[in-house]
C-alpha atoms as a PDB file:
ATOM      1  CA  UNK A   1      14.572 -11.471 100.854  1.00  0.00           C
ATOM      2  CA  UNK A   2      11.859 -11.123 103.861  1.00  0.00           C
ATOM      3  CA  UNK A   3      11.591  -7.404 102.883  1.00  0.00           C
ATOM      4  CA  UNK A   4      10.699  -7.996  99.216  1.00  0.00           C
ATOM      5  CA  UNK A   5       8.116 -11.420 100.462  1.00  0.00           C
ATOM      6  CA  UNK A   6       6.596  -8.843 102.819  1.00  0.00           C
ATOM      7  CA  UNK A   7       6.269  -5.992 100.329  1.00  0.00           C
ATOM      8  CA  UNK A   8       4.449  -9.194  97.912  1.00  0.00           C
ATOM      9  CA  UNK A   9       2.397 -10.201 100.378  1.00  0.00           C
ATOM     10  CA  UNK A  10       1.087  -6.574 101.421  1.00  0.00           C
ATOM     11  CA  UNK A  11       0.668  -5.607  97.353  1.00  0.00           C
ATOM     12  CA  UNK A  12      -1.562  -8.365  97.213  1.00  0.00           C
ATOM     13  CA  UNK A  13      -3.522  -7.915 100.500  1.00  0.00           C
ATOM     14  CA  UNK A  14      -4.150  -4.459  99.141  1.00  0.00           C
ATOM     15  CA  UNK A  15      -5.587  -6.111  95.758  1.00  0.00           C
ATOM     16  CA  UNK A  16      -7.565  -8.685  97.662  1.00  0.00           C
ATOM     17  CA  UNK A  17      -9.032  -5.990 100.076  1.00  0.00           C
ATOM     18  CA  UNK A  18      -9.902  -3.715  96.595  1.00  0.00           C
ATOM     19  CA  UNK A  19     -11.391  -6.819  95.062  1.00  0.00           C
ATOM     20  CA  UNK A  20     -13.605  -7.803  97.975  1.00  0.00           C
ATOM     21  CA  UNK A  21     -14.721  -4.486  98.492  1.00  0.00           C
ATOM     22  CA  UNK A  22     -15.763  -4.268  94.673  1.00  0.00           C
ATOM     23  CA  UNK A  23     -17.463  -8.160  95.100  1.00  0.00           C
ATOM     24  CA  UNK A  24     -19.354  -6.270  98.067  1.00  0.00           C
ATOM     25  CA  UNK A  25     -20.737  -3.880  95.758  1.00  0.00           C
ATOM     26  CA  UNK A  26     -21.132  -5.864  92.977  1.00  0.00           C
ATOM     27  CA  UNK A  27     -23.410  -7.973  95.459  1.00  0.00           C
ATOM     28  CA  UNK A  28     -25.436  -5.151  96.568  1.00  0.00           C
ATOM     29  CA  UNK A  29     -26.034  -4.281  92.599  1.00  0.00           C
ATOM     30  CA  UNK A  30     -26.825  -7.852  91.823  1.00  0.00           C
ATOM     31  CA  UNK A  31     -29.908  -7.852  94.811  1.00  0.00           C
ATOM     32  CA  UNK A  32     -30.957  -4.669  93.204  1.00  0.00           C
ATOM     33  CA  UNK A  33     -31.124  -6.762  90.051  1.00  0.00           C
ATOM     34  CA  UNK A  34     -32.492  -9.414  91.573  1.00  0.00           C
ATOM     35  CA  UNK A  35     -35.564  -7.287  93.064  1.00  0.00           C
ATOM     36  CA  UNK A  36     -36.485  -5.527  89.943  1.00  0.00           C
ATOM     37  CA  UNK A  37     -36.390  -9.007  87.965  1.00  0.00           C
ATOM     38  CA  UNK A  38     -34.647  -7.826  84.887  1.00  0.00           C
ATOM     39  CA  UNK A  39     -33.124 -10.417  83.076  1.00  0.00           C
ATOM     40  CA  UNK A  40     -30.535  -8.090  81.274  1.00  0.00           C
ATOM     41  CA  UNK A  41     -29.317  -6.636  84.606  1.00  0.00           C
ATOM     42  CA  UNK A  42     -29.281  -9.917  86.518  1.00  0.00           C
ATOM     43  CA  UNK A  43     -27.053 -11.271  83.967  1.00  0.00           C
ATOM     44  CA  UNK A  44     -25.012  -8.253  83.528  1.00  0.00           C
ATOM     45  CA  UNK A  45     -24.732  -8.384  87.372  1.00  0.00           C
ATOM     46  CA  UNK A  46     -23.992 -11.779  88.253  1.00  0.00           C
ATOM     47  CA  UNK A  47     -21.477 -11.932  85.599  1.00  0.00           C
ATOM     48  CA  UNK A  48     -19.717  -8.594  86.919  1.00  0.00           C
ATOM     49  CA  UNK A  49     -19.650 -10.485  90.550  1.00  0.00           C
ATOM     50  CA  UNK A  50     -18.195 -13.828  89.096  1.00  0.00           C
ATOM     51  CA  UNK A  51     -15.644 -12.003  87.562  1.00  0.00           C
ATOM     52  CA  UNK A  52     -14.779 -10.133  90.803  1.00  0.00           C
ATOM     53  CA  UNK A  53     -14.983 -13.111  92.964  1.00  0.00           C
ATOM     54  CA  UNK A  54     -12.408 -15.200  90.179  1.00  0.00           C
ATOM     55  CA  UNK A  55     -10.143 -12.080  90.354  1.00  0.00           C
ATOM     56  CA  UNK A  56     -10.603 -11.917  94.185  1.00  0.00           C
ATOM     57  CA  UNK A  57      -9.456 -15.780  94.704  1.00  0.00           C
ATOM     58  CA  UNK A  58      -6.729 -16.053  91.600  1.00  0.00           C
ATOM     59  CA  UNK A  59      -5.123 -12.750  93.843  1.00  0.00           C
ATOM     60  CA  UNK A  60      -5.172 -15.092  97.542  1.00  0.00           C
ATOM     61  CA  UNK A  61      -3.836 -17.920  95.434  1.00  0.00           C
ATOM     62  CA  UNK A  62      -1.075 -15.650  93.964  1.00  0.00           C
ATOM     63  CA  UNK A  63      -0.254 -14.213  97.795  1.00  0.00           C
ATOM     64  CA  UNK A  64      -0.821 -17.838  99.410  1.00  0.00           C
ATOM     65  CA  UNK A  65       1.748 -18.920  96.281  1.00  0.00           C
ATOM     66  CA  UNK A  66       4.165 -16.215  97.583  1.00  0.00           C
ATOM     67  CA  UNK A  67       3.598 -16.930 101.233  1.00  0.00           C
ATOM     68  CA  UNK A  68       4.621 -20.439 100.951  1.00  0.00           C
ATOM     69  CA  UNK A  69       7.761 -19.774  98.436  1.00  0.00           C
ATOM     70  CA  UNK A  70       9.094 -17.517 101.036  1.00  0.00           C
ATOM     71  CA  UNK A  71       8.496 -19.854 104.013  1.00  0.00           C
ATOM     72  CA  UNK A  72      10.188 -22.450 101.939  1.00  0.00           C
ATOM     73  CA  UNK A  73      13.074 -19.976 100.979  1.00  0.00           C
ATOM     74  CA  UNK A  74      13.370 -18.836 104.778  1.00  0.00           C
ATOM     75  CA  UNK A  75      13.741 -22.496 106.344  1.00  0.00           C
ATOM     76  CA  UNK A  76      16.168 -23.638 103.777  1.00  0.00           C
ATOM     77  CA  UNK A  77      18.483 -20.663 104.978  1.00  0.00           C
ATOM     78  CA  UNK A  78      18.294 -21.395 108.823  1.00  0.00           C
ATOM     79  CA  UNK A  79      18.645 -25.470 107.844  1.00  0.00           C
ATOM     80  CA  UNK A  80      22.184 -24.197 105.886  1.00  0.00           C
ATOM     81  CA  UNK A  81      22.944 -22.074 108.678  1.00  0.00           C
ATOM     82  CA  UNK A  82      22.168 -24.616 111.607  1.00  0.00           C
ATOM     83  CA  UNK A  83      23.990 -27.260 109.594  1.00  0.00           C
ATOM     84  CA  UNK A  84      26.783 -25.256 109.235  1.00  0.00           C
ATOM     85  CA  UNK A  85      26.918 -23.785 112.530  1.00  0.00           C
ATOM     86  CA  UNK A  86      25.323 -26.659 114.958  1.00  0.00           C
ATOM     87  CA  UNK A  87      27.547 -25.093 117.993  1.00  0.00           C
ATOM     88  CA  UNK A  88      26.102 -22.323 117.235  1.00  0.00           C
ATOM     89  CA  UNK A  89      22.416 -22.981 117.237  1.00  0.00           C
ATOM     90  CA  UNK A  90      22.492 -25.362 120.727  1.00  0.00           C
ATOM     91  CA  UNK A  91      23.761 -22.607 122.174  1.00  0.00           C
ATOM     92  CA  UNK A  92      21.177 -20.108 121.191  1.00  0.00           C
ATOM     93  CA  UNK A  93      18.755 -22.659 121.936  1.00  0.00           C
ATOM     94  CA  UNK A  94      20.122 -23.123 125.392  1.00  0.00           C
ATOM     95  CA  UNK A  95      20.239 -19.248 125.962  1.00  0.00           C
ATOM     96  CA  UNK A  96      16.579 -19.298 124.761  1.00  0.00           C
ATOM     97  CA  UNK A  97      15.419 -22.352 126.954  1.00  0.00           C
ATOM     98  CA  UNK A  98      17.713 -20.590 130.458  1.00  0.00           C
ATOM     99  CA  UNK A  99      15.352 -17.530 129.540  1.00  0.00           C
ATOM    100  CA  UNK A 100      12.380 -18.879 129.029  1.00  0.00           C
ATOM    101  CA  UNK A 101      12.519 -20.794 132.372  1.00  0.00           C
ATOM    102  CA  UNK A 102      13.837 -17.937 134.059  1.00  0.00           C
ATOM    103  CA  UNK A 103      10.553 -15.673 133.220  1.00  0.00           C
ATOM    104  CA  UNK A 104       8.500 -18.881 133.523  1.00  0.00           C
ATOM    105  CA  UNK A 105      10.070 -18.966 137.338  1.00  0.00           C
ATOM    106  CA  UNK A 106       9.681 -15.456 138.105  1.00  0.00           C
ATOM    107  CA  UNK A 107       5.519 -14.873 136.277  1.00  0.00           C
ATOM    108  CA  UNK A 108       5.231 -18.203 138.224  1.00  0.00           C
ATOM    109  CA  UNK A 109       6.244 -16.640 142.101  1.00  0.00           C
ATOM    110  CA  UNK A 110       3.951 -13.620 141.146  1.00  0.00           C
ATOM    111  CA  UNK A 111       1.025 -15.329 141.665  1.00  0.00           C
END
């Protein structure tokens, strides 16, 4: 399940980073429009970047969308688990808590 989310959510980086990269140039084309005051090619320009930019935030949405479904998905399975196994889970937070004081103690006498 965390493979597949992962695999998602680095799909749609990849789209986001293509689309920004594109809005990038479609900026620098529409302040080359802008300079040579062409009506026809500022429209033509500005349109191409509004398009870009929509893509660009409809693909975060769709990857923040993903993001949080996973999250959601993740936390329900360690709430079954921990409610199923509540011996279980104090005792892995115990372990966790005796380590973390342990390497708190010892960074601590190193200085």
């Amino acid at each position: 399940m965390m493979d597949r989310a992962v695999d998602e959510f680095d799909r749609a980086r990849s789209r986001m980073a293509g689309d920004f990269r594109t809005m990038i140039t479609d900026g620098e084309e529409l302040l080359k429009a802008a300079a040579t005051v062409s009506d026809e090619g500022f429209k033509a320009a500005r349109r191409k970047f509004e398009e870009r930019l929509s893509s660009a935030k409809a693909t975060l949405t769709d990857a923040s969308q993903t993001a949080f479904e996973t999250t959601g998905k993740a936390a329900a399975v360690a709430d079954d688990y921990v409610s199923g196994n509540p011996w279980t889970a104090v005792g892995v937070a115990i372990a966790a808590g005796a380590l973390m004081g342990f390497l708190a103690t010892r960074l601590r006498g190193n200085d």
